[in-house]
C-alpha atoms as a PDB file:
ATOM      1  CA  UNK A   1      84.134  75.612 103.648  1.00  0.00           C
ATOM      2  CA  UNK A   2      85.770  73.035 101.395  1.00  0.00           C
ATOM      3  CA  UNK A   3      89.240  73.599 100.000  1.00  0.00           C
ATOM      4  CA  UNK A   4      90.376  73.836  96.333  1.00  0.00           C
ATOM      5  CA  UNK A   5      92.998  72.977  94.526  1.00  0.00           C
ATOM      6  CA  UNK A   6      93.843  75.919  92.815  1.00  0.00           C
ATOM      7  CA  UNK A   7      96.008  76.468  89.571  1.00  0.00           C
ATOM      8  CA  UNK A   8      97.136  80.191  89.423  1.00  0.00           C
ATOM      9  CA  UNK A   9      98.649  80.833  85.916  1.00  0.00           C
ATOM     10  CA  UNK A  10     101.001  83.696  86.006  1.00  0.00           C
ATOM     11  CA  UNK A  11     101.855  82.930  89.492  1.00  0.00           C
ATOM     12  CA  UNK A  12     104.850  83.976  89.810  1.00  0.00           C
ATOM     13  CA  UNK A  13     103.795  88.021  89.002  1.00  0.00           C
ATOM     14  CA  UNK A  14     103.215  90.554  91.017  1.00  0.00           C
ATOM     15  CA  UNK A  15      99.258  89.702  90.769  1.00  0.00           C
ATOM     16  CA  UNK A  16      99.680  86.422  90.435  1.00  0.00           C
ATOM     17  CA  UNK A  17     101.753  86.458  93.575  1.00  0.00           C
ATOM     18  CA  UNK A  18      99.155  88.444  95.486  1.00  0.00           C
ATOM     19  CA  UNK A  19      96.354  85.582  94.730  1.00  0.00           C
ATOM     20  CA  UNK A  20      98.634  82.836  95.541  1.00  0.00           C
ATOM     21  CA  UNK A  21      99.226  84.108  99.164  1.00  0.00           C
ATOM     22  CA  UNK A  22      95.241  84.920  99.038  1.00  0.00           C
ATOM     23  CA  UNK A  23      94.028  81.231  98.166  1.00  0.00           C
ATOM     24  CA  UNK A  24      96.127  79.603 100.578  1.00  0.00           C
ATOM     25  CA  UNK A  25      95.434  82.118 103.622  1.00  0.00           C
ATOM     26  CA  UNK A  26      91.758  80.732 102.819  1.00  0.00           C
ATOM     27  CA  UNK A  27      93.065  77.231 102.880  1.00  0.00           C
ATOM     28  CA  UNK A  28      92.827  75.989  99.314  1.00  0.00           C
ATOM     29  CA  UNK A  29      96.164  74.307  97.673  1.00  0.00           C
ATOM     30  CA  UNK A  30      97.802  76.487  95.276  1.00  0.00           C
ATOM     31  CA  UNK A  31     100.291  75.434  92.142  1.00  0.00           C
ATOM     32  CA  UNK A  32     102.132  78.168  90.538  1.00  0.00           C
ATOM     33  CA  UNK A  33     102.175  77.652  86.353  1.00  0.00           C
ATOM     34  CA  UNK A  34     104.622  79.906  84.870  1.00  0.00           C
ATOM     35  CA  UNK A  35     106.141  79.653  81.959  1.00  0.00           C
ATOM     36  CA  UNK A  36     108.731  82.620  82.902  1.00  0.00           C
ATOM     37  CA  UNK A  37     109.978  80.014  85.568  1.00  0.00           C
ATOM     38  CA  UNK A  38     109.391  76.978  83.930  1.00  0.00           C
ATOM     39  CA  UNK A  39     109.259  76.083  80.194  1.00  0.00           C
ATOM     40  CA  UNK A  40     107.029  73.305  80.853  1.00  0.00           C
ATOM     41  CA  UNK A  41     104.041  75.612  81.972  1.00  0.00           C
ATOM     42  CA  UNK A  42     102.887  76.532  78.631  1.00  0.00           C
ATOM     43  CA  UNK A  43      99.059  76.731  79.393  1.00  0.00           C
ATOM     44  CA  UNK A  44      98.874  76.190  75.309  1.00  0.00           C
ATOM     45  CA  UNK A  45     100.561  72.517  75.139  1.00  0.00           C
ATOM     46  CA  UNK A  46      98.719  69.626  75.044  1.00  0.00           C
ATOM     47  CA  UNK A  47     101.336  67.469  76.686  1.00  0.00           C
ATOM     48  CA  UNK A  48     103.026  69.703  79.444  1.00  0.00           C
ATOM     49  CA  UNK A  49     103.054  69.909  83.005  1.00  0.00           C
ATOM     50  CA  UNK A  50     100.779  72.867  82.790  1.00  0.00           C
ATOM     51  CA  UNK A  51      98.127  70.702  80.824  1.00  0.00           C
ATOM     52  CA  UNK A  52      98.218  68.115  83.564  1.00  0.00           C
ATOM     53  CA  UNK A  53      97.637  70.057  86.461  1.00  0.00           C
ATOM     54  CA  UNK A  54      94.696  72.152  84.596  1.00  0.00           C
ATOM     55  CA  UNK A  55      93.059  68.844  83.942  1.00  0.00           C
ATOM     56  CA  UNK A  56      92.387  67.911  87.582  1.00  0.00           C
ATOM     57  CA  UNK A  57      91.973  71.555  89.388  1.00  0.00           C
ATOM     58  CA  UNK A  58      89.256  73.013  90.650  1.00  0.00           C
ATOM     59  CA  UNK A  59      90.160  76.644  90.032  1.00  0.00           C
ATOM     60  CA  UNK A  60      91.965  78.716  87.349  1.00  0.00           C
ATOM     61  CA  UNK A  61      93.244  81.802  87.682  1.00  0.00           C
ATOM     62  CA  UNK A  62      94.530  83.953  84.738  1.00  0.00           C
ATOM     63  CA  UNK A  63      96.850  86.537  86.255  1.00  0.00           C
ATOM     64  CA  UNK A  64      98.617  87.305  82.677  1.00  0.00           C
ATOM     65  CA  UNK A  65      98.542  90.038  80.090  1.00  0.00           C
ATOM     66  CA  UNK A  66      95.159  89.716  78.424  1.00  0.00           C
ATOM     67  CA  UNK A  67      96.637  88.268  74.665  1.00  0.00           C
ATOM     68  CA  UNK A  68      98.099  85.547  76.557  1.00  0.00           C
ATOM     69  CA  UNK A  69      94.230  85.235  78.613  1.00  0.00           C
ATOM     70  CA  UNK A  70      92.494  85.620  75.741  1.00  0.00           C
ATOM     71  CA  UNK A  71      94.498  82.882  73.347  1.00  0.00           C
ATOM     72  CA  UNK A  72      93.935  80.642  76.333  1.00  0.00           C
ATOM     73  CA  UNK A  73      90.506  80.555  77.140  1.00  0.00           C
ATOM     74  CA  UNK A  74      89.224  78.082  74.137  1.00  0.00           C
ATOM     75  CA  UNK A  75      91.990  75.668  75.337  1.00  0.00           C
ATOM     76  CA  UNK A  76      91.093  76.068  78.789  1.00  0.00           C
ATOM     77  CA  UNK A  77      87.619  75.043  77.616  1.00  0.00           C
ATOM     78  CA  UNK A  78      88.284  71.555  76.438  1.00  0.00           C
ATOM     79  CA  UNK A  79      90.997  70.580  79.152  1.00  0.00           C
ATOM     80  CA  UNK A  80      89.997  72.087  82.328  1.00  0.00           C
ATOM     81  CA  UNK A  81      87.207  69.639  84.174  1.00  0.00           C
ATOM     82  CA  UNK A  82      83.379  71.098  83.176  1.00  0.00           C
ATOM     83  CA  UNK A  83      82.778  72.264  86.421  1.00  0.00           C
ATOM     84  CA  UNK A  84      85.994  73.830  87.597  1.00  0.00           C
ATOM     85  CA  UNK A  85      85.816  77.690  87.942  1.00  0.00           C
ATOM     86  CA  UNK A  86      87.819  80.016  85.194  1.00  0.00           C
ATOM     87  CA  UNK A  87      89.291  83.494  86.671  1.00  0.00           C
ATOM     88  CA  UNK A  88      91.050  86.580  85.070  1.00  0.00           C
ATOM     89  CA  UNK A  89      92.505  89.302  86.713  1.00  0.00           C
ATOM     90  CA  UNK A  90      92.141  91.618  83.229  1.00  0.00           C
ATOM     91  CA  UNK A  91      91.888  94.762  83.596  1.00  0.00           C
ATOM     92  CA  UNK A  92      89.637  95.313  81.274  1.00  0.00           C
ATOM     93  CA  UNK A  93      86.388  92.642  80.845  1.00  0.00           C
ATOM     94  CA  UNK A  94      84.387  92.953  77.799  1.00  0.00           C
ATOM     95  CA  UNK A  95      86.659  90.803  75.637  1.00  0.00           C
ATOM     96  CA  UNK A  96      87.000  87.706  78.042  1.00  0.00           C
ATOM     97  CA  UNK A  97      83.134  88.047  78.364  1.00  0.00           C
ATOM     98  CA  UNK A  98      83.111  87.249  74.655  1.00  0.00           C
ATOM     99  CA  UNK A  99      85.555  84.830  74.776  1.00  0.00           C
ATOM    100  CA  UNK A 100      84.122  82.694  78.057  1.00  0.00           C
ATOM    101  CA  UNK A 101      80.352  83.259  76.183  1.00  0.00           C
ATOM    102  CA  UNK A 102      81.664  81.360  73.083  1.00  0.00           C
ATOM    103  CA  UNK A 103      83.112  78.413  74.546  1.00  0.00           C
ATOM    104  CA  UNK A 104      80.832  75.264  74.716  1.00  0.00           C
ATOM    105  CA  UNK A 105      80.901  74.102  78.521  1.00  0.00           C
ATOM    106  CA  UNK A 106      78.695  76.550  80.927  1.00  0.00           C
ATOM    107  CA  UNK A 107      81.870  76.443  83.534  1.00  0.00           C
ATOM    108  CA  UNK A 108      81.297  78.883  86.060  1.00  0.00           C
ATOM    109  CA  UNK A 109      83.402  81.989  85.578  1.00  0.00           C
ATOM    110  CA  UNK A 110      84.224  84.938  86.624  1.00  0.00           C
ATOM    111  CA  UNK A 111      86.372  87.868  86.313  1.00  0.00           C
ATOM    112  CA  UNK A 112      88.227  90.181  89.211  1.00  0.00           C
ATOM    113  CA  UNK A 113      90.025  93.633  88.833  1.00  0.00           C
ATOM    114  CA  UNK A 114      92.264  94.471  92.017  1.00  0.00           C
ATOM    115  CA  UNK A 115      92.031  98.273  92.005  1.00  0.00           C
ATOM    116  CA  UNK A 116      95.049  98.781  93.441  1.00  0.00           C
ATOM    117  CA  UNK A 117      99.161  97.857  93.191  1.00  0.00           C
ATOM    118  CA  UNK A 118     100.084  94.551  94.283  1.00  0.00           C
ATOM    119  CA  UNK A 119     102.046  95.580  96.410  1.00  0.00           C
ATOM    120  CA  UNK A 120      99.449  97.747  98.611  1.00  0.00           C
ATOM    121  CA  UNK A 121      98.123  94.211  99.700  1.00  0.00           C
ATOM    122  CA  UNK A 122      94.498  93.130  99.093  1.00  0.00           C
ATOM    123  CA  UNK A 123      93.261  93.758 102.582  1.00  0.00           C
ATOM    124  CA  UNK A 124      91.076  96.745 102.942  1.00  0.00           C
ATOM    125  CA  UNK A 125      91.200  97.712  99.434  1.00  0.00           C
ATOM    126  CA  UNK A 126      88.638  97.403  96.242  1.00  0.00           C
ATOM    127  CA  UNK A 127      88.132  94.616  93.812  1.00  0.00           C
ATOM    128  CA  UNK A 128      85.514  94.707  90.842  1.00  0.00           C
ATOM    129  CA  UNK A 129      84.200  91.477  90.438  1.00  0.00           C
ATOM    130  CA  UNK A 130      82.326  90.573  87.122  1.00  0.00           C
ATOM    131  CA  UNK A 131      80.292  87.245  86.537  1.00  0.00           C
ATOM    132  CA  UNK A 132      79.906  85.555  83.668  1.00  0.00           C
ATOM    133  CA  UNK A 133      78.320  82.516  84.441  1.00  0.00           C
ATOM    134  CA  UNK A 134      77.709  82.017  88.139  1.00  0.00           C
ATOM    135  CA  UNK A 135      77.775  78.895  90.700  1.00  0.00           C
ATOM    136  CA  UNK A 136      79.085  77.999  93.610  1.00  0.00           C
ATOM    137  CA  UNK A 137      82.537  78.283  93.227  1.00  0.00           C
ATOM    138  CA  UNK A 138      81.819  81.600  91.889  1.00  0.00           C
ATOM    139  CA  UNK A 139      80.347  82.664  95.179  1.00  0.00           C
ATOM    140  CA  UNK A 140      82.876  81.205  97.417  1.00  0.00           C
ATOM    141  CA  UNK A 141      85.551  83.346  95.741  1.00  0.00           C
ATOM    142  CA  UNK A 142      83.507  86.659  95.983  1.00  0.00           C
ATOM    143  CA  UNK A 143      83.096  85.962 100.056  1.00  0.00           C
ATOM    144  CA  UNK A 144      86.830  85.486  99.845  1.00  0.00           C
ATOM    145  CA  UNK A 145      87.102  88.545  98.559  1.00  0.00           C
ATOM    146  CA  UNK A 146      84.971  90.325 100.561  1.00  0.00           C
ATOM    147  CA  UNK A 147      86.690  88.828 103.646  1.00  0.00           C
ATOM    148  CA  UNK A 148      90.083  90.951 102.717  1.00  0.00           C
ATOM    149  CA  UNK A 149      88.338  94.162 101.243  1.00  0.00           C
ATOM    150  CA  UNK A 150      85.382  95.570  99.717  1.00  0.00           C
ATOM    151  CA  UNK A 151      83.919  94.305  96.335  1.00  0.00           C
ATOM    152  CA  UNK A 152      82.154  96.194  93.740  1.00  0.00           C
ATOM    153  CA  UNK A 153      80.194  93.632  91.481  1.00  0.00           C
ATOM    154  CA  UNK A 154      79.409  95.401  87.908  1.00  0.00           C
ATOM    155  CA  UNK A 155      78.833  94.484  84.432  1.00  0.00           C
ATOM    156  CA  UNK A 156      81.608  93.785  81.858  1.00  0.00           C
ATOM    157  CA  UNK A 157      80.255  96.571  79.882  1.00  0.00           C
ATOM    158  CA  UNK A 158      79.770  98.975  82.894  1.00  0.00           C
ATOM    159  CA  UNK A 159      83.301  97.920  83.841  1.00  0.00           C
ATOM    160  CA  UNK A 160      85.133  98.822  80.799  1.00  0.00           C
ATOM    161  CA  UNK A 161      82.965 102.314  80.361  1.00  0.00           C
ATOM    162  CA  UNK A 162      84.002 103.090  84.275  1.00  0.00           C
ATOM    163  CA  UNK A 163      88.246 101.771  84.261  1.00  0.00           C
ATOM    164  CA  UNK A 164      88.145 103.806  81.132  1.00  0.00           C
ATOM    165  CA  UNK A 165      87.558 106.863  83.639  1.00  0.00           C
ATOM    166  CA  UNK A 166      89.322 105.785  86.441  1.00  0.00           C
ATOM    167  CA  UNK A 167      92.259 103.853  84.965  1.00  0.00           C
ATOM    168  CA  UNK A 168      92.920 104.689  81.296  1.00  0.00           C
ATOM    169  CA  UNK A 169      92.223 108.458  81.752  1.00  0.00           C
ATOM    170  CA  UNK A 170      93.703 109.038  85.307  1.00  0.00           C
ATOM    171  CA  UNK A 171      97.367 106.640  84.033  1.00  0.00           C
ATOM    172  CA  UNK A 172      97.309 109.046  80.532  1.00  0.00           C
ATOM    173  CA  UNK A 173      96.593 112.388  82.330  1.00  0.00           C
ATOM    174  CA  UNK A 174      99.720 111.133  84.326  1.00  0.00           C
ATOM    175  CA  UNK A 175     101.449 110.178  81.820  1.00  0.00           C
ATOM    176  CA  UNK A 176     100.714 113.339  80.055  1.00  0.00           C
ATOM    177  CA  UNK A 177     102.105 115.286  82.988  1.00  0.00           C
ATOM    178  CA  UNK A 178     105.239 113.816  83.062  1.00  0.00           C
ATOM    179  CA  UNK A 179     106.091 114.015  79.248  1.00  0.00           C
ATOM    180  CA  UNK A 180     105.385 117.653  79.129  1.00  0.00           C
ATOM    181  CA  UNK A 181     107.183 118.479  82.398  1.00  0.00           C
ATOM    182  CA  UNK A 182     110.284 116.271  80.596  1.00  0.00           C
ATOM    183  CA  UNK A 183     109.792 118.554  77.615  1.00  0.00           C
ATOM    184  CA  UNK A 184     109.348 121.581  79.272  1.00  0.00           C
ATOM    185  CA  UNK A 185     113.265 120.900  80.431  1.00  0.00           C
ATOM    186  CA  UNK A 186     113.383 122.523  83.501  1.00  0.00           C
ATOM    187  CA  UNK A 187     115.809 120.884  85.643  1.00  0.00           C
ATOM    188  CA  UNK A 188     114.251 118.193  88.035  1.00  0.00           C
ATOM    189  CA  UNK A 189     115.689 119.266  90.878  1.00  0.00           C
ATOM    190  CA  UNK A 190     115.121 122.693  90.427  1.00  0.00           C
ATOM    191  CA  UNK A 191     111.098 121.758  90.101  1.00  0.00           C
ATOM    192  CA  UNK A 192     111.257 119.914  93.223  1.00  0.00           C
ATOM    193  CA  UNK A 193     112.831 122.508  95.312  1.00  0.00           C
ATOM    194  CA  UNK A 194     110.191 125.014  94.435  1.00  0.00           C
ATOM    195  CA  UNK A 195     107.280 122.677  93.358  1.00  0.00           C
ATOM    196  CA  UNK A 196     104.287 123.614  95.629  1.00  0.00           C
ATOM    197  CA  UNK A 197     102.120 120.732  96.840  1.00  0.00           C
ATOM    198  CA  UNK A 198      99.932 120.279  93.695  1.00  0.00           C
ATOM    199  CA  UNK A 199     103.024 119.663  92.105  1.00  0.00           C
ATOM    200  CA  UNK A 200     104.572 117.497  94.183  1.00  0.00           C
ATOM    201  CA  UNK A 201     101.388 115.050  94.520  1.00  0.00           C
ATOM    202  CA  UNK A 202     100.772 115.094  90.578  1.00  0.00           C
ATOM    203  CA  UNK A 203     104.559 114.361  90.445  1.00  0.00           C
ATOM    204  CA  UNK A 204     104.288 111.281  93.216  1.00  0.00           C
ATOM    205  CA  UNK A 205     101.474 110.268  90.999  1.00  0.00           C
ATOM    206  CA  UNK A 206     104.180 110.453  87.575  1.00  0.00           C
ATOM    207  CA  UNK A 207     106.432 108.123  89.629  1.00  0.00           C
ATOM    208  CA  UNK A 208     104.175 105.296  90.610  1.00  0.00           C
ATOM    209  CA  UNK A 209     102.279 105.106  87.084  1.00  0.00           C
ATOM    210  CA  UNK A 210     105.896 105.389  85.132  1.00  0.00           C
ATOM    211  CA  UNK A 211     107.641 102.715  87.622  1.00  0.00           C
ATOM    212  CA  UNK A 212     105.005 100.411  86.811  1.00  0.00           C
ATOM    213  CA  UNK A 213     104.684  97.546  84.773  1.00  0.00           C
ATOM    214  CA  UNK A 214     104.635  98.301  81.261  1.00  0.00           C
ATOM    215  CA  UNK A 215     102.266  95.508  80.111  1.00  0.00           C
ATOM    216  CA  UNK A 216      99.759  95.847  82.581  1.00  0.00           C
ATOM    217  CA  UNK A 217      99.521  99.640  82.032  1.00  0.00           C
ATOM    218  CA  UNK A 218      99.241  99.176  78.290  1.00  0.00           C
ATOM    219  CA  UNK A 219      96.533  96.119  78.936  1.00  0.00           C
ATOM    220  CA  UNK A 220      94.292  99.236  80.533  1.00  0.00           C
ATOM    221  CA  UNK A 221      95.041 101.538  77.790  1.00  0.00           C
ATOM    222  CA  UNK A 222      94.892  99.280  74.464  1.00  0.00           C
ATOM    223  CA  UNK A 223      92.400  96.457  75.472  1.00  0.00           C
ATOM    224  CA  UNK A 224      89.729  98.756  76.955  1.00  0.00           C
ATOM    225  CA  UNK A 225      87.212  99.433  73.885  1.00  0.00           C
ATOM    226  CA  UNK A 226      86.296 102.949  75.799  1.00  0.00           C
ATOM    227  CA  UNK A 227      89.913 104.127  76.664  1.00  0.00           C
ATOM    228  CA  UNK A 228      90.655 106.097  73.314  1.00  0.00           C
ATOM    229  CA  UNK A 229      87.637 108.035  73.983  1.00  0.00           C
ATOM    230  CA  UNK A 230      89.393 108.693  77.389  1.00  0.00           C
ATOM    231  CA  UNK A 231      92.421 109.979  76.022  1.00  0.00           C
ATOM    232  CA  UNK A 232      90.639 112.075  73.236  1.00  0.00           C
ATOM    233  CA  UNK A 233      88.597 114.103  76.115  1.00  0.00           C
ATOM    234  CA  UNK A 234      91.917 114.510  77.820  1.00  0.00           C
ATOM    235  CA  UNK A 235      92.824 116.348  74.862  1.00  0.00           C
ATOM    236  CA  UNK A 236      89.893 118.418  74.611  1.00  0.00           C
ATOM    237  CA  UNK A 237      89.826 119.126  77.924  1.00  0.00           C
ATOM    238  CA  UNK A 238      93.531 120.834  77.654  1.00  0.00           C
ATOM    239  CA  UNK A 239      92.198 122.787  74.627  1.00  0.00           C
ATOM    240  CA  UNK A 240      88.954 124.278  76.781  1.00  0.00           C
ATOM    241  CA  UNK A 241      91.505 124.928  79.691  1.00  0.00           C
ATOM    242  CA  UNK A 242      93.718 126.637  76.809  1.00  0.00           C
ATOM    243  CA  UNK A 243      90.449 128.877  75.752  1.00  0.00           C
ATOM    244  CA  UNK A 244      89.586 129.614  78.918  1.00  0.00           C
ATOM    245  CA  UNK A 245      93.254 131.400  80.096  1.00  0.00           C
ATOM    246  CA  UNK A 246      92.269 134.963  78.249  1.00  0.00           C
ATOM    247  CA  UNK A 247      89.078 135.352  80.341  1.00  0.00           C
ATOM    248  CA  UNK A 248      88.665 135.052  84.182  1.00  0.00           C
ATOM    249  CA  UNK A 249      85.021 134.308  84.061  1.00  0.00           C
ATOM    250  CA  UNK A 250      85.680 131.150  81.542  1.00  0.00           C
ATOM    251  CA  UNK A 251      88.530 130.111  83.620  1.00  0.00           C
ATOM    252  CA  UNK A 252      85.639 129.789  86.833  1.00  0.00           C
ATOM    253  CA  UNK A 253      83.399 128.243  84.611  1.00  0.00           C
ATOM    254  CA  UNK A 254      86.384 125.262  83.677  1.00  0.00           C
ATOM    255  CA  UNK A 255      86.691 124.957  87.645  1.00  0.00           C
ATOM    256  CA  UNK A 256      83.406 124.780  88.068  1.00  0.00           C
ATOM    257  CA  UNK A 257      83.288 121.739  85.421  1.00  0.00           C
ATOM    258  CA  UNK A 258      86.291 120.373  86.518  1.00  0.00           C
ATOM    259  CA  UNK A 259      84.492 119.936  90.750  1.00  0.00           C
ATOM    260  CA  UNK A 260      81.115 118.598  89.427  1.00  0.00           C
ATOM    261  CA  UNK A 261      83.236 115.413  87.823  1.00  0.00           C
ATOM    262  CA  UNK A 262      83.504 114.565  91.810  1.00  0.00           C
ATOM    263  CA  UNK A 263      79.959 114.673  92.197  1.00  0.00           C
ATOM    264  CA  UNK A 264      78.471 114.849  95.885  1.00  0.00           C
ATOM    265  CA  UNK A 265      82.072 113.646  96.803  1.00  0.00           C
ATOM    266  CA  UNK A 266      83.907 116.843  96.318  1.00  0.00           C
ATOM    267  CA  UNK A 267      83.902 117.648  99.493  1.00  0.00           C
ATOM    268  CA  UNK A 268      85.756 114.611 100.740  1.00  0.00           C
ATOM    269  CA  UNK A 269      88.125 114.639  98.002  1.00  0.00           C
ATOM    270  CA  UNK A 270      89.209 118.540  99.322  1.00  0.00           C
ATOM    271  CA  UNK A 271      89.614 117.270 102.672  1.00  0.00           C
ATOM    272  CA  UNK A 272      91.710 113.788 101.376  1.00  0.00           C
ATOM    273  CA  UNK A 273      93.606 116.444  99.089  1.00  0.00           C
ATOM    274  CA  UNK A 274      94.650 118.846 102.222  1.00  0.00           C
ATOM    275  CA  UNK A 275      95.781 115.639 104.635  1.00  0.00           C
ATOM    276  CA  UNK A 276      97.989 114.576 101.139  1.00  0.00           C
ATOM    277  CA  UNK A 277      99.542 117.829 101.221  1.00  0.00           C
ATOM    278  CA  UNK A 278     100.511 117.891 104.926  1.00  0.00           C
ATOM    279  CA  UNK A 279     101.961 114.988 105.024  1.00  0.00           C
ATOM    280  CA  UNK A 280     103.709 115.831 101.201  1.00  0.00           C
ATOM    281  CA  UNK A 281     105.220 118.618 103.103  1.00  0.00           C
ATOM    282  CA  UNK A 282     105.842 116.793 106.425  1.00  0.00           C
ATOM    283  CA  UNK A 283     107.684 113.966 104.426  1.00  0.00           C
ATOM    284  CA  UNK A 284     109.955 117.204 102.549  1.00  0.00           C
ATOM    285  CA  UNK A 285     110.680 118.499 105.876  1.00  0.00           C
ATOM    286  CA  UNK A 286     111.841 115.698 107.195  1.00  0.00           C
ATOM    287  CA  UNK A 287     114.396 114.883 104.449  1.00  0.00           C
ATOM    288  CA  UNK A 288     115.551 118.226 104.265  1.00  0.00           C
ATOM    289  CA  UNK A 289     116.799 118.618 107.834  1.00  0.00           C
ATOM    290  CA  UNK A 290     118.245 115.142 107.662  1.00  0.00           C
ATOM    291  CA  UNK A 291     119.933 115.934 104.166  1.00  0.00           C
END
């Protein structure tokens, strides 16, 4: 396998860390451009240090907010070498399908989602991996891929419709959780000492999404063309649960609803549910007799 010089924009980020470490574990030669680090990596400029090293690369990655991806992909096109490979890590597609589909070189380019924190590490876990315009280079970065972790390849349009599920509506029904449990004022401490395990999970879920990075989790929110429908079903959904509380036989029929969103998985998803909540209350035991 031949080695690459690789040019990861946005390096010095959490993402952009991640793929740094993952290029050169796979033996390529990897440049950090970062503008947060150094004023002279504005991937915009003409006559920067950024502009010099995109000119002779052989790989691109975008690991930045999708404004700053977006804006950059035209310039990209006209100083980055006609056969070097362009990669985002957006979290959303459709638009940087657009964008690569209107520039004038047929580059090969692709686009990769990491479906999980940076700092969970890449190995084991799932990327989405979207094509739009394929080659060699292309392929050598989806075995790499698939050499740490498992790879779902999908559609930018099929991508979008399926993050708006998975992302935008799980982050806002978290979200959502959070800010009414705030509003609700019941003393935090109070809610943890008596919070069963739903609660506790929902509220371990609260504290990951709301320690996050703000950008990214407004990238998967604002950019994605499907996410507003997302959060509009959230709120209909509350409503039917609301209907449903002056009738036991409509409340069933919400559960039922609720279970055949998991599909033939539901099953698994109990059982992954139960092992959370041992080790939930394992993890409470444990502080409280140390407390």
């Amino acid at each position: 396998m031949t080695a690459s010089d690789v040019v990861v924009v946005g390096g010095a980020g959490s993402v952009g860390s991640m793929y740094v470490e993952a290029f050169e574990r796979a033996g390529d030669t990897v440049t950090v451009v970062d503008s947060a680090v150094n004023p002279d990596d504005d991937v915009l400029a003409r006559d920067s240090r950024a502009a010099r090293l995109l000119a002779v690369c052989d790989t691109v990655v975008l690991a930045v907010p999708q404004s700053v991806a977006l804006a950059a992909v035209p310039h990209l096109d006209t100083v980055m070498q006609p056969d070097a490979l362009l990669v985002d890590t957006l979290s959303v597609k459709n638009a940087m399908a657009r964008a690569v589909e209107r520039t004038t070189r047929s580059r090969p380019a692709i686009g990769i989602n990491p479906l999980f924190a940076p700092s969970l590490g890449m190995d084991g876990r799932t990327t989405a991996v979207t094509v739009y315009r394929d080659g060699d280079a292309v392929q050598r970065l989806v075995d790499m891929l698939t050499r740490r972790g498992r790879v779902v390849l999908v559609s930018a349009e099929d991508h979008d419709r399926a993050v708006a599920s998975t992302q935008a509506l799980t982050h806002a029904a978290a979200l959502a959780f959070g800010v009414a449990a705030a509003r609700m004022g019941i003393d935090p401490a109070l809610a943890t000492a008596l919070g069963p395990p739903p609660h506790v999970t929902l509220s371990a879920l609260v504290a990951r999404v709301s320690s996050g990075t703000p950008e990214v989790y407004f990238d998967v929110q604002h950019g994605n063309p499907f996410a507003a429908d997302a959060r509009a079903a959230l709120r209909e959904a509350v409503d039917v649960v609301d209907d449903a509380c002056t009738r036991v036989d409509d409340f069933a029929a919400v559960m039922v609803e609720a279970r055949s969103s998991l599909g033939d998985a539901a099953q698994e998803y109990g059982s992954h549910c139960a092992h959370l909540f041992d080790r939930g209350v394992q993890i409470r035991s444990d502080s409280k007799e140390q407390s």
